[in-house]
Protein backbone atom coordinates (compact mmCIF):
# COMPACT_ATOMS: atom_id res chain seq x y z
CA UNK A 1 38.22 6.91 -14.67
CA UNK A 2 37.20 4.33 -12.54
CA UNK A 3 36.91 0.01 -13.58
CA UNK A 4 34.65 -2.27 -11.34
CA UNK A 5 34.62 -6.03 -11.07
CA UNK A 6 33.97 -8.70 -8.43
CA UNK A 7 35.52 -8.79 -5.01
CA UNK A 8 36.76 -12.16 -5.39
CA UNK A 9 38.43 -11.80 -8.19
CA UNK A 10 41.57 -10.44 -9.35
CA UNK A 11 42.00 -6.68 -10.34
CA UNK A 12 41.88 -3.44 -7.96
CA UNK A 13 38.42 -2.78 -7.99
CA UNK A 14 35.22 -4.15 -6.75
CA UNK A 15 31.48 -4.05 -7.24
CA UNK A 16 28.37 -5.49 -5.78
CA UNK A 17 25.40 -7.21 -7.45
CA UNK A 18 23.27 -4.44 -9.08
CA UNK A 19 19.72 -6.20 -8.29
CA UNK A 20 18.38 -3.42 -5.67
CA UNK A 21 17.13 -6.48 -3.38
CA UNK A 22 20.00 -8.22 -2.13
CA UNK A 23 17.99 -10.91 -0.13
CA UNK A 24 17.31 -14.33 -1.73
CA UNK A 25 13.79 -14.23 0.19
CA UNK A 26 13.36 -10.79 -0.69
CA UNK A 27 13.08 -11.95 -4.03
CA UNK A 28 11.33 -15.31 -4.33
CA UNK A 29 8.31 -13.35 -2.88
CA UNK A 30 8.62 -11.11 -5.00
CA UNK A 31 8.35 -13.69 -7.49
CA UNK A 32 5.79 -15.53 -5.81
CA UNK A 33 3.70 -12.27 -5.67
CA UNK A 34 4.03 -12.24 -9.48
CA UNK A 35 3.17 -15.79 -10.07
CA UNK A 36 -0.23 -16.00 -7.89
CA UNK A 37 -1.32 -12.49 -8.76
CA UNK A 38 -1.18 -13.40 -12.82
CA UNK A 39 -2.33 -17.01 -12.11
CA UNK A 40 -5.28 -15.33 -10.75
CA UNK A 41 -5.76 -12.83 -13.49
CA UNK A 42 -5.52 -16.04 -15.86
CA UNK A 43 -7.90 -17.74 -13.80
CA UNK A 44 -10.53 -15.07 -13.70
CA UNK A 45 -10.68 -14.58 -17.64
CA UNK A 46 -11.26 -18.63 -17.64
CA UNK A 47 -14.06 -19.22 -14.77
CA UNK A 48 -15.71 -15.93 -16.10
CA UNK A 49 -18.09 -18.43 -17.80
CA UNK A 50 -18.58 -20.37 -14.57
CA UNK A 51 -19.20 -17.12 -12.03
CA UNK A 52 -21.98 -16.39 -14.64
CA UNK A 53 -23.70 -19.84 -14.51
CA UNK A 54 -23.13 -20.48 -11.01
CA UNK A 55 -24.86 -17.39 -9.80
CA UNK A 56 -28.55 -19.65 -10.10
CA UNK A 57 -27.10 -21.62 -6.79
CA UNK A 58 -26.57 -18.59 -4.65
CA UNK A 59 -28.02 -15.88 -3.33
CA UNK A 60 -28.20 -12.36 -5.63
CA UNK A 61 -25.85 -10.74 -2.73
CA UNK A 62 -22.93 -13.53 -2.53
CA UNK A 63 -21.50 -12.98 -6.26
CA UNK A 64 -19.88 -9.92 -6.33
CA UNK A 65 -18.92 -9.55 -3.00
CA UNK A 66 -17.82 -13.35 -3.43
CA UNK A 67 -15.19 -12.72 -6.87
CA UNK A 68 -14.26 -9.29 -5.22
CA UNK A 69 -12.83 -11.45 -2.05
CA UNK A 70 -11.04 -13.97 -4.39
CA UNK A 71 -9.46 -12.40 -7.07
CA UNK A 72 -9.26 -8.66 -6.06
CA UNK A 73 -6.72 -8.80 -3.45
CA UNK A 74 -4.26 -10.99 -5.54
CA UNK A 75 -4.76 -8.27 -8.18
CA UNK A 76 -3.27 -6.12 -5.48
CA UNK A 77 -0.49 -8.90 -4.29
CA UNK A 78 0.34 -8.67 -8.29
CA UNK A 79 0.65 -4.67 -8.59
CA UNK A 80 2.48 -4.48 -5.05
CA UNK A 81 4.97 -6.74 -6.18
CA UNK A 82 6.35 -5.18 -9.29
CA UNK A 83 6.23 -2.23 -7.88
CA UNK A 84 8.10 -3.22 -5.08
CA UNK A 85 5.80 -2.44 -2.11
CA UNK A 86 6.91 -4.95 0.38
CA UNK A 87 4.26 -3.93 3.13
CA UNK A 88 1.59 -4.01 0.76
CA UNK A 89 2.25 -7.03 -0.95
CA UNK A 90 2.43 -8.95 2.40
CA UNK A 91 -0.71 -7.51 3.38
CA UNK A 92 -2.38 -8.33 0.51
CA UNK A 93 -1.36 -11.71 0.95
CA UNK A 94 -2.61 -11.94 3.83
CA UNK A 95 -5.86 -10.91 2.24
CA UNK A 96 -5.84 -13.18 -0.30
CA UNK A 97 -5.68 -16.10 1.71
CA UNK A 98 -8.73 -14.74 4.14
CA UNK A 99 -10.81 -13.61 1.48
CA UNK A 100 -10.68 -17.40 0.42
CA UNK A 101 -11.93 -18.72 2.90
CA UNK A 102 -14.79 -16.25 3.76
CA UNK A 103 -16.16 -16.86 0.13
CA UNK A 104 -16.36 -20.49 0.95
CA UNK A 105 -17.70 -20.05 4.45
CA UNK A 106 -20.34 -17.30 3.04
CA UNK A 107 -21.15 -20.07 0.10
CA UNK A 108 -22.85 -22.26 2.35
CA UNK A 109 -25.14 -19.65 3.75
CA UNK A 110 -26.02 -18.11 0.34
CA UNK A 111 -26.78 -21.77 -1.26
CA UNK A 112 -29.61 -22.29 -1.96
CA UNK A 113 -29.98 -26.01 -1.98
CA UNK A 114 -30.01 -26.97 -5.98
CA UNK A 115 -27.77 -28.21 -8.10
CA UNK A 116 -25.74 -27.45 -11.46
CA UNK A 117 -23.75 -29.40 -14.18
CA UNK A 118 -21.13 -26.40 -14.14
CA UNK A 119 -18.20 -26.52 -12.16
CA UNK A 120 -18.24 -24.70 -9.19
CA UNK A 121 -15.78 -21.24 -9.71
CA UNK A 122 -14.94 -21.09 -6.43
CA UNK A 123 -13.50 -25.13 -6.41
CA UNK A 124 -10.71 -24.17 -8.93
CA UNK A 125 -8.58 -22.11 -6.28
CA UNK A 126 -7.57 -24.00 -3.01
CA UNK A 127 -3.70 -24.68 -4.32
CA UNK A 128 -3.29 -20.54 -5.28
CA UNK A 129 -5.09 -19.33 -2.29
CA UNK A 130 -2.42 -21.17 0.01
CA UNK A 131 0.87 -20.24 -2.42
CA UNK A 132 -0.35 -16.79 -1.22
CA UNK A 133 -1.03 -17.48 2.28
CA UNK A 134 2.84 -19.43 2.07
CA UNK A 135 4.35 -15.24 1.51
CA UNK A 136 3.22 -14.60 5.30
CA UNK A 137 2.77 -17.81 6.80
CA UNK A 138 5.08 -20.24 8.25
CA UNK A 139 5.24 -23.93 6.65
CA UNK A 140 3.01 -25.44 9.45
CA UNK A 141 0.51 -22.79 9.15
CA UNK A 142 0.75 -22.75 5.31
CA UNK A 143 0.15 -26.72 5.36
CA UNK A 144 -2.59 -26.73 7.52
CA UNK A 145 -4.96 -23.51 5.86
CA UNK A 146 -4.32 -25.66 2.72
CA UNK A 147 -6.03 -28.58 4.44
CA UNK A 148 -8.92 -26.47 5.82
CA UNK A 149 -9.49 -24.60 2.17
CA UNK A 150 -9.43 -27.80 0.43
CA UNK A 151 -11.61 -29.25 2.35
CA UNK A 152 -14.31 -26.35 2.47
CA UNK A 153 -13.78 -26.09 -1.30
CA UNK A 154 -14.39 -30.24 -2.03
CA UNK A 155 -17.29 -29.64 0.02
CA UNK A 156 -18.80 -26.53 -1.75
CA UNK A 157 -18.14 -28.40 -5.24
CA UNK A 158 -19.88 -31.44 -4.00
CA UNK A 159 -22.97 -29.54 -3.11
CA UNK A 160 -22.99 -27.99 -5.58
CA UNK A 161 -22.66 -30.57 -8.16
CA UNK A 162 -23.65 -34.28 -5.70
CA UNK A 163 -25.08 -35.92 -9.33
CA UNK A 164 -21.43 -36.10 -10.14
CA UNK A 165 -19.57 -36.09 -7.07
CA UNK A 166 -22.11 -38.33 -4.94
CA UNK A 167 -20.49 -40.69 -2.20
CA UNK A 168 -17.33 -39.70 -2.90
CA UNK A 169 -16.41 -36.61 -0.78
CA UNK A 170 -13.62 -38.02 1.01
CA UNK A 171 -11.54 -39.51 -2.19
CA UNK A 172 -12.22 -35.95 -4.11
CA UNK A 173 -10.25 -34.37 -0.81
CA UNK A 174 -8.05 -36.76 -0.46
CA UNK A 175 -6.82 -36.43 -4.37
CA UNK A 176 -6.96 -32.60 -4.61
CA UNK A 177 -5.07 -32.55 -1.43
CA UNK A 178 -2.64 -34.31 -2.96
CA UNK A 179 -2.40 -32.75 -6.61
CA UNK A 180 -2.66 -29.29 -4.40
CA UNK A 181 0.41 -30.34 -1.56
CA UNK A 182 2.78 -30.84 -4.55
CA UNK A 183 2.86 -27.03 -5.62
CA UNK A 184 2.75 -25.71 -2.25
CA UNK A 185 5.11 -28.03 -0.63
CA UNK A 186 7.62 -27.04 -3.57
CA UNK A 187 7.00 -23.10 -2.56
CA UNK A 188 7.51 -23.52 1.16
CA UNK A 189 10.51 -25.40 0.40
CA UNK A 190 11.68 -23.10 -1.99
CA UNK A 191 11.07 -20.19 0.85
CA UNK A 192 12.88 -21.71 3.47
CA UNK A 193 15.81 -22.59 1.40
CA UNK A 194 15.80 -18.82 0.31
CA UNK A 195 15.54 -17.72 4.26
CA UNK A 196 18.63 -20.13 4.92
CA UNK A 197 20.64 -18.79 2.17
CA UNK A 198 20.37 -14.92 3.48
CA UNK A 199 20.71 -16.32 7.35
CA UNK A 200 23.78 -18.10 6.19
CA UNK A 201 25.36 -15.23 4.08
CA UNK A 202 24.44 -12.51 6.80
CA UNK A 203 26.28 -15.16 8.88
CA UNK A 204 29.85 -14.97 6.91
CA UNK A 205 29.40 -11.47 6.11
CA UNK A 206 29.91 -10.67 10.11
CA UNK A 207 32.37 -14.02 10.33
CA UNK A 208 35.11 -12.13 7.71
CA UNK A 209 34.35 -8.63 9.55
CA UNK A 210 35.09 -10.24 12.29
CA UNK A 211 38.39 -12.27 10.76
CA UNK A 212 39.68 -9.17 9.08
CA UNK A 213 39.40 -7.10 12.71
CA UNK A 214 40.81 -9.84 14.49
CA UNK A 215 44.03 -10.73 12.07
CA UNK A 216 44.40 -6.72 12.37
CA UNK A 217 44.53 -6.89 16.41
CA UNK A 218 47.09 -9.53 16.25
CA UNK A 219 49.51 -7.60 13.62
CA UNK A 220 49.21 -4.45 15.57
CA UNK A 221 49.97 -6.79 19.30
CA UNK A 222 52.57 -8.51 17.29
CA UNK A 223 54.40 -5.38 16.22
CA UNK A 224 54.09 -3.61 19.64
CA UNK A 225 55.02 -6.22 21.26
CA UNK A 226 58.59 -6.55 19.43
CA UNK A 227 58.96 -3.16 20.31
CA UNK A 228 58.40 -3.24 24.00
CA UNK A 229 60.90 -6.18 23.94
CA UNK A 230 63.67 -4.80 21.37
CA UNK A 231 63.33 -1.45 23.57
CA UNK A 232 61.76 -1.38 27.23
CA UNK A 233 61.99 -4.87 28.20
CA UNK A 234 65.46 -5.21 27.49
CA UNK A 235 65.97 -1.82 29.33
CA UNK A 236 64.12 -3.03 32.26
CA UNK A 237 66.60 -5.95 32.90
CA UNK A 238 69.76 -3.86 31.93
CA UNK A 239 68.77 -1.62 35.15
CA UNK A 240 67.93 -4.80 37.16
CA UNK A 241 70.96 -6.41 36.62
CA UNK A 242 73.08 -3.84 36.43
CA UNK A 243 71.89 -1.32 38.79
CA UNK A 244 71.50 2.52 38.20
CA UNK A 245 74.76 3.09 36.17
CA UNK A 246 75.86 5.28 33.23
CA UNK A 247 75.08 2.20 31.02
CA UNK A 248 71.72 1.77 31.54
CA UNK A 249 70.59 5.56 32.09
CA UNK A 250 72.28 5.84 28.61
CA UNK A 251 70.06 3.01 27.03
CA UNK A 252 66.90 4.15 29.09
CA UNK A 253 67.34 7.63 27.88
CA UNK A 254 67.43 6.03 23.75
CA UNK A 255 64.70 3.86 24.58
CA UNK A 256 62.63 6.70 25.91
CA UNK A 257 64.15 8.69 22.44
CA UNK A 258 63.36 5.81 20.26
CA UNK A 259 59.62 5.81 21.42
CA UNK A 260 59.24 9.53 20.83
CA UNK A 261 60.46 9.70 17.67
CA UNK A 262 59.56 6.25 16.60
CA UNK A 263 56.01 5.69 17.43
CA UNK A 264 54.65 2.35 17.25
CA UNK A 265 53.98 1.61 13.53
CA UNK A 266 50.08 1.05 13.06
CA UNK A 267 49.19 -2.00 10.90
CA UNK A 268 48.59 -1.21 7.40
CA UNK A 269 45.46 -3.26 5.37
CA UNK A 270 45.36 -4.12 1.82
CA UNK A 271 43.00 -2.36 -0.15
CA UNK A 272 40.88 -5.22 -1.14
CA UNK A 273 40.63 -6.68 2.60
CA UNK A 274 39.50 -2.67 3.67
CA UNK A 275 36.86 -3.16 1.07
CA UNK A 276 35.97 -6.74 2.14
CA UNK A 277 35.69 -5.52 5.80
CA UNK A 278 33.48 -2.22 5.17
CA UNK A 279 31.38 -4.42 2.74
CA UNK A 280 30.89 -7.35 5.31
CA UNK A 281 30.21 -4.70 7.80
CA UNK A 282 27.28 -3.39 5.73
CA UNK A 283 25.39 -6.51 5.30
CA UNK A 284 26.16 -7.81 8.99
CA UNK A 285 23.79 -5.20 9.93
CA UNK A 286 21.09 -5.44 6.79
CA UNK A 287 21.62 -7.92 3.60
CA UNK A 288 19.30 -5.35 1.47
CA UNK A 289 21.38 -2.26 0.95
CA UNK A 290 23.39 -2.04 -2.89
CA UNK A 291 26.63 -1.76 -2.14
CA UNK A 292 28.99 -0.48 -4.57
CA UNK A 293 32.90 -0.37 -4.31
CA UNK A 294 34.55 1.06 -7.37
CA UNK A 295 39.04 1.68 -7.01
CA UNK A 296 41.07 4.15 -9.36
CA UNK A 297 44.33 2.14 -10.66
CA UNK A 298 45.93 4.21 -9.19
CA UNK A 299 44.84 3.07 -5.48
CA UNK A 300 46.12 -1.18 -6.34
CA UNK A 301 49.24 -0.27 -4.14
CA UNK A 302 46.58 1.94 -1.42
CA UNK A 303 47.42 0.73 1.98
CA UNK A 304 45.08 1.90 4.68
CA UNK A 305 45.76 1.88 8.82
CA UNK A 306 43.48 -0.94 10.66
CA UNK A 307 42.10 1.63 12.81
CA UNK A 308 40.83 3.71 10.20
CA UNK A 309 39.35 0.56 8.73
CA UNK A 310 37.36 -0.07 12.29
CA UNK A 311 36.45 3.29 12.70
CA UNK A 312 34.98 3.53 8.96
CA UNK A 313 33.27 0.24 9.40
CA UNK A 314 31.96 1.22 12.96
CA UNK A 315 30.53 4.15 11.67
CA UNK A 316 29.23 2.78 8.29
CA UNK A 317 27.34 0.13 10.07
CA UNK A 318 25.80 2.63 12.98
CA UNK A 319 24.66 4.80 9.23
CA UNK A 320 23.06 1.73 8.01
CA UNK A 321 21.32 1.15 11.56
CA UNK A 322 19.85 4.28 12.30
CA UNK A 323 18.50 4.27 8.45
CA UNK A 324 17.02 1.36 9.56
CA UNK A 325 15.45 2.51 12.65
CA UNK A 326 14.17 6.15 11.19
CA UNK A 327 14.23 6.24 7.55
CA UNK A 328 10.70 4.25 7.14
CA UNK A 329 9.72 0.87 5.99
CA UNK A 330 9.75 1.16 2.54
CA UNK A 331 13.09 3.26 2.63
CA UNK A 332 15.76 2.19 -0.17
CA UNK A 333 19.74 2.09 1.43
CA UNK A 334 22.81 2.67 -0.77
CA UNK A 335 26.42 2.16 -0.01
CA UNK A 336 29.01 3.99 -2.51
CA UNK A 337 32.99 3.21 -1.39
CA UNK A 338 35.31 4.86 -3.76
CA UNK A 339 39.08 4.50 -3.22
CA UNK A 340 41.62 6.83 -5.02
CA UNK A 341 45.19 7.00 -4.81
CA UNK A 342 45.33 7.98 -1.56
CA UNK A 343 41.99 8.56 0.09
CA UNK A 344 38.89 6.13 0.76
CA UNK A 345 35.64 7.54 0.61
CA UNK A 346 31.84 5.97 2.06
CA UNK A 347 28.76 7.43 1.47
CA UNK A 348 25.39 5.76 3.12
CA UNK A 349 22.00 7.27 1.35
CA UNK A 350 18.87 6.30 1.66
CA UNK A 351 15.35 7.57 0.12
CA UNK A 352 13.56 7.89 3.29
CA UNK A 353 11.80 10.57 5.29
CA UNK A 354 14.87 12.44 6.35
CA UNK A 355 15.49 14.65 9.41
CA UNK A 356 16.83 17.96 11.04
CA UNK A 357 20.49 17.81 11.55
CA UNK A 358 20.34 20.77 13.06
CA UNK A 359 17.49 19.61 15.43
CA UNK A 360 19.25 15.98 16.93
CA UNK A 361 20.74 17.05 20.02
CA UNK A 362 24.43 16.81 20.90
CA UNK A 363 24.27 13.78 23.19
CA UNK A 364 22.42 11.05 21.07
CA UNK A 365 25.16 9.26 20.82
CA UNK A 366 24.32 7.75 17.15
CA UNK A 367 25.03 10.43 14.92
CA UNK A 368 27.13 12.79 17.06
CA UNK A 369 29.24 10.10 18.72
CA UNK A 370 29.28 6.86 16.67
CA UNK A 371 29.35 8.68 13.28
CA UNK A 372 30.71 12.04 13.25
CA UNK A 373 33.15 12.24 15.85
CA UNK A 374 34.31 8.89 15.67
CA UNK A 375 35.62 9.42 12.18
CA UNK A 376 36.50 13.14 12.43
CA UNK A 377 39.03 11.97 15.11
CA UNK A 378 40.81 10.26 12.68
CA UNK A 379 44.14 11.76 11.44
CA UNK A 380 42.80 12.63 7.95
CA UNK A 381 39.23 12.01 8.95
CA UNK A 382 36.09 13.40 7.75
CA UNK A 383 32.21 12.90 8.15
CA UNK A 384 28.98 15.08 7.30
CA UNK A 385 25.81 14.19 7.14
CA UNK A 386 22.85 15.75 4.78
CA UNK A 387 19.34 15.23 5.04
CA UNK A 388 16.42 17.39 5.39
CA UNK A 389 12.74 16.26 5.94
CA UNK A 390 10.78 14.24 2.84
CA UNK A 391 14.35 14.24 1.08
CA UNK A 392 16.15 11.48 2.22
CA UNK A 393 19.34 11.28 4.03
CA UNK A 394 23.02 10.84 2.38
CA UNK A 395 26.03 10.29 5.48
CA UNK A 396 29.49 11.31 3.75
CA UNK A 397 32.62 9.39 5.32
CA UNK A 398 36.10 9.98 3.89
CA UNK A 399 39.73 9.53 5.06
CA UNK A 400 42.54 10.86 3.32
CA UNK A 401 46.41 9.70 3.95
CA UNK A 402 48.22 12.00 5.69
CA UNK A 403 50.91 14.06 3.33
């Protein structure tokens, strides 16, 4: 039976955050997506009355086309989001914000000159069409198509409707521009703090990798190098100052004994900073996977050898990479790190397209060399990996302590 709880925290065991989407700006789009896809929907059941009145200004072939531009692609920007279909949801964005403007550009070919007391449909949308066009565009960009759509939709509204809006074009920009900036500013904003937040975490992730395989180093340097002092060093000046004598062939000859028998000790790493490291490891390379570390109580006194904790998170991370590189786009990654009493065990799957093992060839050096080899070296060491085409691909990593 097996407990989980925070990394951070006290206990032996450790879990990750079970939201699928790790990244902060993974899911504020996702959110954003949402938000402008149903404002849309909301808005469409409200103008319906105004679509239907303003078709007398336009041309019989602008309509349709017209409210299939606006409001279908958001439709699509809603659906892709919920179902998680990053690709699709940008691209319908993308869209979104085009389709815009071409219904506003296309307006002022299909007018046909009169007026109406109804409020123009297409008027309502400038601060929504650029919240969409913020999911793919950078702040600049973003600020600037909100200028241009307010503009061309003050300008459609007050040619439509000049009885109402006569001689004051300029002040009607000027305050929807404003009203409009508000909203979006707030969701670029929002973005970019979302961005720095996952730059910044991906950032410490690879900083306490990096700490944890640096403080190993320097206990493993430390520890041979009280050795080589206790032992050969001290040998070395026996013979120098002494000469070739009984004496110091007899201490050379326990020095050479002590090494054989007594091999340098390796440097042994707390369970919890193993975990830490393998973890950090994972999200240096992509903050997206789930990654889930659960410990028996039996494995709270588990010490594991530094090396084995490189190798692991060497190999882990070239697993995460290469699912990154040939799994597909909208390919999910999941990390499972188990730890028993005395045995650690990774597993990297993904739901992507899968592969041949049989077919990669012995020299590509990512899944012969940097996975299975690497870790199959290891004194205790194991690695397979499973996959087969259309079915995904699941990399098995395990070490157990030598009896």
């Amino acid at each position: 039976m097996t407990t989980t709880a925070d990394t951070t925290g006290a206990g032996s065991t450790i879990a990750d955050d079970p939201i699928p989407d790790n990244e902060a700006q993974t899911r504020i789009v996702r959110l954003f997506g949402i938000f402008v896809g149903s404002s849309y929907l909301v808005y469409l059941a409200i103008l319906s009355p105004s679509i239907v009145s303003n078709t007398d200004l336009v041309a019989g072939w602008w309509t349709v086309p017209a409210v299939a531009a606006v409001f279908g692609p958001p439709v699509v920007l809603l659906a892709a989001s919920i179902v998680r279909r990053r690709d699709l949801a940008r691209m319908a964005a993308v869209t979104s914000a085009v389709g815009y403007l071409a219904a506003g550009l296309t307006w002022l070919i299909a007018w046909n000159h009169e007026s109406s007391t109804v409020p123009l449909w297409y008027s309502m949308l400038p601060a929504f069409a650029a919240l969409a066009a913020a999911v793919v565009m950078p702040a600049r960009t973003t600020i600037a198509y909100l200028c241009a759509a307010v503009v061309l939709s003050c300008t459609t509204e007050y040619l439509a409707r000049p009885d109402d809006k006569a001689g004051i074009l300029p002040l009607s920009i000027m305050f929807t521009l404003s009203f409009s900036l508000l909203f979006v500013a707030a969701g670029v904003m929002t973005l970019r703090t979302a961005r720095l937040l996952d730059e910044t975490r991906a950032g410490t992730y690879a900083a306490a990798a990096r700490t944890a395989a640096t403080l190993a180093r320097k206990s493993h340097r430390t520890k041979i190098d009280a050795l080589l002092h206790d032992s050969v060093i001290s040998t070395l000046l026996a013979a120098g100052r002494q000469g070739n004598n009984d004496a110091v062939r007899q201490q050379a000859l326990l020095t050479l004994d002590k090494l054989d028998t007594q091999p340098v000790p390796a440097t042994m790493v707390p369970l919890r900073a193993a975990l830490t490291q393998l973890r950090a490891g994972v999200h240096a390379v992509d903050l997206s996977p789930r990654v889930d570390a659960t410990a028996s109580p039996e494995s709270a006194a588990l010490t594991i050898p530094a090396d084995v904790v490189d190798v692991l998170d060497a190999a882990v991370s070239e697993a995460v990479r290469n699912s990154m590189l040939h799994a597909g786009a909208d390919a999910a990654r999941h990390v499972s790190i188990r730890a028993d009493v005395d045995s650690l065990t990774v597993d990297v799957l993904d739901d992507g397209c899968g592969f041949d093992p049989g077919a990669v060839p012995p020299h590509r050096l990512g899944v012969a060399v940097s996975i299975i080899r690497r870790v199959r070296a290891l004194e205790g060491g194991s690695a397979q990996v499973v996959s087969r085409p259309g079915a995904g691909t699941a990399v098995h990593l395990a070490w157990s302590a030598p009896r």
